[in-house]
PDB file of N, CA and C in Angstrom:
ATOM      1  N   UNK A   1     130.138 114.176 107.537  1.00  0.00           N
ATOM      2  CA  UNK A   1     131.236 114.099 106.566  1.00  0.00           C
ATOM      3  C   UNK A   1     130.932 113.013 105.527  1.00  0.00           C
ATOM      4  N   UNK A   2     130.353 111.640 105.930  1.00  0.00           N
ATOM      5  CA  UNK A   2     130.092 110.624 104.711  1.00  0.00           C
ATOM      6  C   UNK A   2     129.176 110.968 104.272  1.00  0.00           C
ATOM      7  N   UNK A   3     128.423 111.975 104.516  1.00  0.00           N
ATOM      8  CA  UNK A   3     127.192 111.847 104.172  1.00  0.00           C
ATOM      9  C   UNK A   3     127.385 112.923 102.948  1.00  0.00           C
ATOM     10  N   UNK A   4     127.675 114.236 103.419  1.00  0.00           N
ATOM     11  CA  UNK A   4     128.447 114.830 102.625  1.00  0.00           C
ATOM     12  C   UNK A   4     128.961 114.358 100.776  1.00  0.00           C
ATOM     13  N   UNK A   5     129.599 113.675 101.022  1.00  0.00           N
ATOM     14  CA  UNK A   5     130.633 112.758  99.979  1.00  0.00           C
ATOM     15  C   UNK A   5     129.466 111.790  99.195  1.00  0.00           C
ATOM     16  N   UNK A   6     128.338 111.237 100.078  1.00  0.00           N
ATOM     17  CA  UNK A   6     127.413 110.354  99.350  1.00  0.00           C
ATOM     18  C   UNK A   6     126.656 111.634  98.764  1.00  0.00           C
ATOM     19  N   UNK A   7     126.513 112.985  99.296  1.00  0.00           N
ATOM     20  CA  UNK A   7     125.241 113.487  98.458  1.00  0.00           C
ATOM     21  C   UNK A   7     126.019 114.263  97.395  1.00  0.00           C
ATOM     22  N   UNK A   8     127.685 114.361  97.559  1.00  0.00           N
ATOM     23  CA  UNK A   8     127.771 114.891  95.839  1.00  0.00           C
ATOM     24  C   UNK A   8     127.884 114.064  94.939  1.00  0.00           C
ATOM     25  N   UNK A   9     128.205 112.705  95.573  1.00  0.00           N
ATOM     26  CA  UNK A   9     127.937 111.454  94.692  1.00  0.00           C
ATOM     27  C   UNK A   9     126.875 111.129  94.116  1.00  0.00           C
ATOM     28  N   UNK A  10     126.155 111.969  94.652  1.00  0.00           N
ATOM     29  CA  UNK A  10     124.221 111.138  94.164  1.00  0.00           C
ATOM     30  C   UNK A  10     124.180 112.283  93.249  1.00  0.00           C
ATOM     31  N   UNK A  11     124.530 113.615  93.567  1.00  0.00           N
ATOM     32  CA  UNK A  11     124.411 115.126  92.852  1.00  0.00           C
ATOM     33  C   UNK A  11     125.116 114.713  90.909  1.00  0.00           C
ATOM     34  N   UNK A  12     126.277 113.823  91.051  1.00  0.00           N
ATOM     35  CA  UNK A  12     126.756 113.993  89.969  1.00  0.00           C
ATOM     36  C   UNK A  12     126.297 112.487  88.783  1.00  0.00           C
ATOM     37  N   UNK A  13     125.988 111.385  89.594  1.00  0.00           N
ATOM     38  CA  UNK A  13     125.190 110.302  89.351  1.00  0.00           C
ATOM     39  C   UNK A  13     123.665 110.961  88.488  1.00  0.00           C
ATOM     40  N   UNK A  14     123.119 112.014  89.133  1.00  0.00           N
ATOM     41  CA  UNK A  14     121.762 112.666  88.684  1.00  0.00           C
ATOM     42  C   UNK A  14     122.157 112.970  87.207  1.00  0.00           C
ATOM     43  N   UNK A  15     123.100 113.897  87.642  1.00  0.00           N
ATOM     44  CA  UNK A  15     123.470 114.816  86.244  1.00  0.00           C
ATOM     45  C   UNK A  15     124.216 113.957  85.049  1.00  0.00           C
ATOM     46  N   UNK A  16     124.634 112.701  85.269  1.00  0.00           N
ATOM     47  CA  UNK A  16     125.492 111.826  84.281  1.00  0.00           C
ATOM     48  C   UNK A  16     123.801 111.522  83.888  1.00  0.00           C
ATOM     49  N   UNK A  17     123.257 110.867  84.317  1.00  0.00           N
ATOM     50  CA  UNK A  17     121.932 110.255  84.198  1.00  0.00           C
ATOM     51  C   UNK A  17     120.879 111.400  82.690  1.00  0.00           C
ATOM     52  N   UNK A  18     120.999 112.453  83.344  1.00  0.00           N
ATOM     53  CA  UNK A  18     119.905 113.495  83.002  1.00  0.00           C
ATOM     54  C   UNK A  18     121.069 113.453  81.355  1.00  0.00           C
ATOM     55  N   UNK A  19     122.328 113.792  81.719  1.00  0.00           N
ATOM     56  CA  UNK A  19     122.973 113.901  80.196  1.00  0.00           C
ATOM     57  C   UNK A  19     123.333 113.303  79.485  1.00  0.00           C
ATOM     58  N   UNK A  20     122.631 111.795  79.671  1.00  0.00           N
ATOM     59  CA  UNK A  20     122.414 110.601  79.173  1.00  0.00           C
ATOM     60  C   UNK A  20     121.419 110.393  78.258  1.00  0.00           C
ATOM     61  N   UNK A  21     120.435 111.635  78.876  1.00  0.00           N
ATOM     62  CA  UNK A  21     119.013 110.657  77.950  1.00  0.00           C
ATOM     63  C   UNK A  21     117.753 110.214  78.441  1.00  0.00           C
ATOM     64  N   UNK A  22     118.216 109.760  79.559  1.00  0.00           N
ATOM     65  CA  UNK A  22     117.926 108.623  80.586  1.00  0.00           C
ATOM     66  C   UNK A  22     116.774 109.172  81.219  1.00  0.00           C
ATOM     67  N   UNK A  23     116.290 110.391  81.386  1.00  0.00           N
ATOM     68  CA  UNK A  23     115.148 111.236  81.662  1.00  0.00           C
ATOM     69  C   UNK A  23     114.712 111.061  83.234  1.00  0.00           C
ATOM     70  N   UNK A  24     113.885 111.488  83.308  1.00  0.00           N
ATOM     71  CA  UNK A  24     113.784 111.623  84.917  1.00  0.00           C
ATOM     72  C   UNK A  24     113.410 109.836  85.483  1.00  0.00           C
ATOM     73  N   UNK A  25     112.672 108.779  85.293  1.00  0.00           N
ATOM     74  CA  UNK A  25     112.886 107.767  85.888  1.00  0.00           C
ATOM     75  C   UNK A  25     113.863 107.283  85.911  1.00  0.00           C
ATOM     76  N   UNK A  26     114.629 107.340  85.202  1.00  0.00           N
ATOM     77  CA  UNK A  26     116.378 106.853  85.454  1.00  0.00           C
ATOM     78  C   UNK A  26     116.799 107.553  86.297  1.00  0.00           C
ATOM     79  N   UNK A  27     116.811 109.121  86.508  1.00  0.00           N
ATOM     80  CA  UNK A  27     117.371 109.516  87.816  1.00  0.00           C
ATOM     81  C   UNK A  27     116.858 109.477  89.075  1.00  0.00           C
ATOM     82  N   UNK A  28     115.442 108.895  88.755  1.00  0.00           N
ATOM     83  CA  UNK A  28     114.591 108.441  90.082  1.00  0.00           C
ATOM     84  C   UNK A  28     115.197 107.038  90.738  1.00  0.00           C
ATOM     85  N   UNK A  29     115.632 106.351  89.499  1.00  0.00           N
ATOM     86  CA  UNK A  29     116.225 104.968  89.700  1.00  0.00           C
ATOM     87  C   UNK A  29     117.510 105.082  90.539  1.00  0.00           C
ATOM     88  N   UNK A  30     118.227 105.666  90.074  1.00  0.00           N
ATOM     89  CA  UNK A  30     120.023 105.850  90.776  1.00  0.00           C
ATOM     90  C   UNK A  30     119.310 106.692  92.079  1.00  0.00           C
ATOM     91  N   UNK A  31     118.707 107.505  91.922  1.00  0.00           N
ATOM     92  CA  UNK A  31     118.523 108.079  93.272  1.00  0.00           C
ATOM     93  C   UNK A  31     117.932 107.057  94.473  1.00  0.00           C
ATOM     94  N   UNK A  32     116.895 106.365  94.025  1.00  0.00           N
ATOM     95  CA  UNK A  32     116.493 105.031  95.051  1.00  0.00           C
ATOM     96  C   UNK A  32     117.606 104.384  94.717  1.00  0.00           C
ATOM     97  N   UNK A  33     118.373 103.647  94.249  1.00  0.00           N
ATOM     98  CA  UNK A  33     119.753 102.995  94.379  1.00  0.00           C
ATOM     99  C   UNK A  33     120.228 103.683  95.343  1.00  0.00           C
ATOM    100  N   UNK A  34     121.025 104.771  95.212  1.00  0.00           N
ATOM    101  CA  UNK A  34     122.087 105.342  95.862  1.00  0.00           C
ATOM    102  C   UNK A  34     121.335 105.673  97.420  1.00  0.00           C
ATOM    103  N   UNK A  35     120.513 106.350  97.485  1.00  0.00           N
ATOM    104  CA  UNK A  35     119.741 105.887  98.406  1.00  0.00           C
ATOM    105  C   UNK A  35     119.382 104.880  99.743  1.00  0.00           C
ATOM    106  N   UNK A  36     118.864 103.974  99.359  1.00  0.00           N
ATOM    107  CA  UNK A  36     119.357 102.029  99.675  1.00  0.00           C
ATOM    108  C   UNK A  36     120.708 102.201 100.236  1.00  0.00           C
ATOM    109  N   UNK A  37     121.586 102.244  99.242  1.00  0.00           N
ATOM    110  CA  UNK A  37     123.120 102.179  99.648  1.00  0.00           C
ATOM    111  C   UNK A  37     124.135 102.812 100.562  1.00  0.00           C
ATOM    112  N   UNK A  38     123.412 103.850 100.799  1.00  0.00           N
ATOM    113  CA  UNK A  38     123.942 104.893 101.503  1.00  0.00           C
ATOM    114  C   UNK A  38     123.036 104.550 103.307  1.00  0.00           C
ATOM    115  N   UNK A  39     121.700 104.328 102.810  1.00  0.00           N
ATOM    116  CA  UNK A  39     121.312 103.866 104.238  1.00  0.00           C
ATOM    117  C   UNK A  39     121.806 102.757 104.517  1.00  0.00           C
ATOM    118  N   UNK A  40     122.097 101.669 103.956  1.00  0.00           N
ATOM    119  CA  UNK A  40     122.696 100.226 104.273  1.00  0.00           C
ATOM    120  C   UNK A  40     124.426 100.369 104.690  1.00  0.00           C
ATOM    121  N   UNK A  41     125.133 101.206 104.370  1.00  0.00           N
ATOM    122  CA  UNK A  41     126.286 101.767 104.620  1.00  0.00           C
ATOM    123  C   UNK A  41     126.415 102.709 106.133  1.00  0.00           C
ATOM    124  N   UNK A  42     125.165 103.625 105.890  1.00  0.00           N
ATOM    125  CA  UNK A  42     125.251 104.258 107.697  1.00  0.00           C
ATOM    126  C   UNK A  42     124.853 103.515 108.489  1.00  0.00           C
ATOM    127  N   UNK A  43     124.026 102.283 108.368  1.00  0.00           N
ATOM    128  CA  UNK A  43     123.306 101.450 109.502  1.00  0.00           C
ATOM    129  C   UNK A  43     124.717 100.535 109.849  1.00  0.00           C
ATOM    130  N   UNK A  44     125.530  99.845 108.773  1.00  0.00           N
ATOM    131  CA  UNK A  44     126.759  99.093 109.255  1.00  0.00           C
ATOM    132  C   UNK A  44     127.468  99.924 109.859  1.00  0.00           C
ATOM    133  N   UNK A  45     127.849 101.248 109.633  1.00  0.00           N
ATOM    134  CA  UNK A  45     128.655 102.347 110.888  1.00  0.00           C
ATOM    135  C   UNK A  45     128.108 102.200 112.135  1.00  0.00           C
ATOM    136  N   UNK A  46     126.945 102.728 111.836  1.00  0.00           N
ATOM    137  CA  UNK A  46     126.258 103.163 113.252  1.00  0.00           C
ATOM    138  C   UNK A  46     125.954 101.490 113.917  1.00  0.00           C
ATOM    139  N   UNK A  47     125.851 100.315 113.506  1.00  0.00           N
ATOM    140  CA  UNK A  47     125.820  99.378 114.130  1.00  0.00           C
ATOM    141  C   UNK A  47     127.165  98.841 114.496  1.00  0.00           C
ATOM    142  N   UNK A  48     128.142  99.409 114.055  1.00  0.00           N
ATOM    143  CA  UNK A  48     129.407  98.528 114.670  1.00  0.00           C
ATOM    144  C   UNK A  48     129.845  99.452 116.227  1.00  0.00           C
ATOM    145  N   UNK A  49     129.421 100.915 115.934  1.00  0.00           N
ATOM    146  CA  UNK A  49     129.624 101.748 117.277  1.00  0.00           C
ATOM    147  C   UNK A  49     128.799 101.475 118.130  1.00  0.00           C
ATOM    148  N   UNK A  50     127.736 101.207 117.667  1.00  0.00           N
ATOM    149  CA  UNK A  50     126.553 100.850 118.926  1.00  0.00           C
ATOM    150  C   UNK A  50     126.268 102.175 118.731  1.00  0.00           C
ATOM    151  N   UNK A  51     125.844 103.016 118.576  1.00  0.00           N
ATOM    152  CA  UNK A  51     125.226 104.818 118.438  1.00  0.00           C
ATOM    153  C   UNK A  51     124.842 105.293 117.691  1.00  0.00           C
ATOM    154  N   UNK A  52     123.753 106.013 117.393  1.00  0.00           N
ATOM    155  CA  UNK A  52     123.556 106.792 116.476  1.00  0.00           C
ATOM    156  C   UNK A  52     124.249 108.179 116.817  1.00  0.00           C
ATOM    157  N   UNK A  53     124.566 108.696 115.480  1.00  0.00           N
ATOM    158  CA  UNK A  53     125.454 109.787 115.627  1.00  0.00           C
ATOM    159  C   UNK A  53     123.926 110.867 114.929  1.00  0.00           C
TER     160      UNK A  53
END
């Protein structure tokens, strides 16, 4: 389900990016951003349960 929600977040982050201008290393950029963030976000879940889901 979060994960979900982070990948239409990254889906529409791409496309603001691309209709920016910003050309494909900029959407390489937000994508390693969002990326990072999204793993640093499931590791604090999955470390406060003790589990990987």
């Amino acid at each position: 389900r979060h994960l979900e929600v982070a990948d239409h977040r990254l889906r529409l982050h791409v496309r603001h990016g691309l209709d920016h201008g910003g050309g494909v290393s900029r959407a390489r950029h937000l994508i390693h951003m969002i990326s990072m963030r999204v793993t640093m976000e499931s590791r604090r879940i999955t470390g406060r349960s003790g589990e990987v889901r």
